[in-house]
Protein backbone atom coordinates (compact mmCIF):
# COMPACT_ATOMS: atom_id res chain seq x y z
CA UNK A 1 98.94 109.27 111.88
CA UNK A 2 95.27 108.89 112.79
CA UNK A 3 93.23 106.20 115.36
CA UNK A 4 92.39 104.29 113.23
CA UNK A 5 95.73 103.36 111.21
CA UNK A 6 97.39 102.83 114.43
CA UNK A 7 94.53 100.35 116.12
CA UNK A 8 95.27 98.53 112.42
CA UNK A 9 99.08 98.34 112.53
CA UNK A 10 98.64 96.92 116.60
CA UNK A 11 96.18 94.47 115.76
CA UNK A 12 98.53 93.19 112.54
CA UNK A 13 101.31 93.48 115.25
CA UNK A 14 99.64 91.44 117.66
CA UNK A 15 98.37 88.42 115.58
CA UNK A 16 102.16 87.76 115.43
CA UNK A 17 103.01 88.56 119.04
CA UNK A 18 100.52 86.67 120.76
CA UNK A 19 100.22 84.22 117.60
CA UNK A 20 96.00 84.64 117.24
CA UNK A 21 93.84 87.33 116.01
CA UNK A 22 92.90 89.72 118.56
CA UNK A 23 90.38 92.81 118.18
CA UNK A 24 90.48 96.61 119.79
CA UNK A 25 88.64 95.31 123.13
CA UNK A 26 90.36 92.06 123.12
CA UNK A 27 91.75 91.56 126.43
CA UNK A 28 95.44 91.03 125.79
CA UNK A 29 96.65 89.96 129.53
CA UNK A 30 93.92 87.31 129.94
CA UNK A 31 92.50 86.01 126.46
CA UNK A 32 95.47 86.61 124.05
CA UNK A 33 97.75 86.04 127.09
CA UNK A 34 100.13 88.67 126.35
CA UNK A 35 102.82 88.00 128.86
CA UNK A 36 106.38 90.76 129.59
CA UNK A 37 107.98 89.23 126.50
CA UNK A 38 105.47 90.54 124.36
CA UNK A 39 104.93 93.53 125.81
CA UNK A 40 108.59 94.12 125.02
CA UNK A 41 107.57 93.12 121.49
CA UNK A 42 104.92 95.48 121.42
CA UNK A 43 107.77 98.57 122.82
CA UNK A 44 109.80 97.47 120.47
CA UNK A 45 107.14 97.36 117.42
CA UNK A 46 106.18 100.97 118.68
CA UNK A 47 109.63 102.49 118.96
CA UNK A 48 110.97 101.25 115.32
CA UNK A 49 107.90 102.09 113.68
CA UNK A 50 106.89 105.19 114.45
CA UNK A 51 110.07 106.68 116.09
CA UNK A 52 109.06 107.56 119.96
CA UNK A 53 110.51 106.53 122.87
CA UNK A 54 108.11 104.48 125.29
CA UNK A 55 108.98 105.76 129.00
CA UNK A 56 109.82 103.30 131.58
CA UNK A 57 106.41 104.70 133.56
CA UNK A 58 104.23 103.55 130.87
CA UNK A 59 105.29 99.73 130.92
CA UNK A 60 103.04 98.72 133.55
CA UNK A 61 100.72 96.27 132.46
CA UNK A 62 97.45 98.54 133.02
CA UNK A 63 98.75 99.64 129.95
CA UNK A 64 98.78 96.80 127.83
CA UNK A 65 95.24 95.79 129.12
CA UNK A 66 94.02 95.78 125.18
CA UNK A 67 94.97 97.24 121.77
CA UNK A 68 92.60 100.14 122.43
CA UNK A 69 94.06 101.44 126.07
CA UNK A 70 97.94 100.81 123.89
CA UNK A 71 96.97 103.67 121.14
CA UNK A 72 95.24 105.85 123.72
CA UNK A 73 98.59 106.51 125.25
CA UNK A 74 101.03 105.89 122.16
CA UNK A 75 99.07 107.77 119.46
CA UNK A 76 99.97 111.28 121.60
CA UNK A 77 103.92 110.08 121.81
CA UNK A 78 103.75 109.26 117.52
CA UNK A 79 101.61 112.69 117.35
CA UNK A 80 104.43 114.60 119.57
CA UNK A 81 107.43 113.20 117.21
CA UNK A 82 105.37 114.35 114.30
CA UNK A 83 105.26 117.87 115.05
């Protein structure tokens, strides 16, 4: 799994979560107005797709700030379950 793929797969993910195109930098809490449901849609995308499990400490919304900050902290988890 590489950056790149991942930012791709999130940003196909997210045009159906928060129902508009979004890019890397878009930010998802304000202008897409990604809300707790779809951040649960988002944990849930990253979990069946790739196979990690998302800890509880990484659902604060800091984290969710834009597709960019999400696959700075999941692409180590996918990396992790790789190996």
């Amino acid at each position: 799994m590489d950056h790149n793929k991942l930012i791709n797969d999130l940003l196909e993910e997210m045009e159906v979560v928060c129902n508009q195109k979004v890019t890397a930098s878009t930010p998802l809490l304000d202008e897409a107005q990604l809300d707790s449901f779809g951040i649960m849609m988002i944990i849930t995308f990253l979990e069946d797709t790739y196979s990690i499990e998302v800890a509880d400490d990484l659902l604060a919304t800091h984290n969710f700030v834009s597709v960019t900050v999400i696959a700075q902290w999941a692409l180590p988890l996918i990396k992790a379950q790789v190996c």
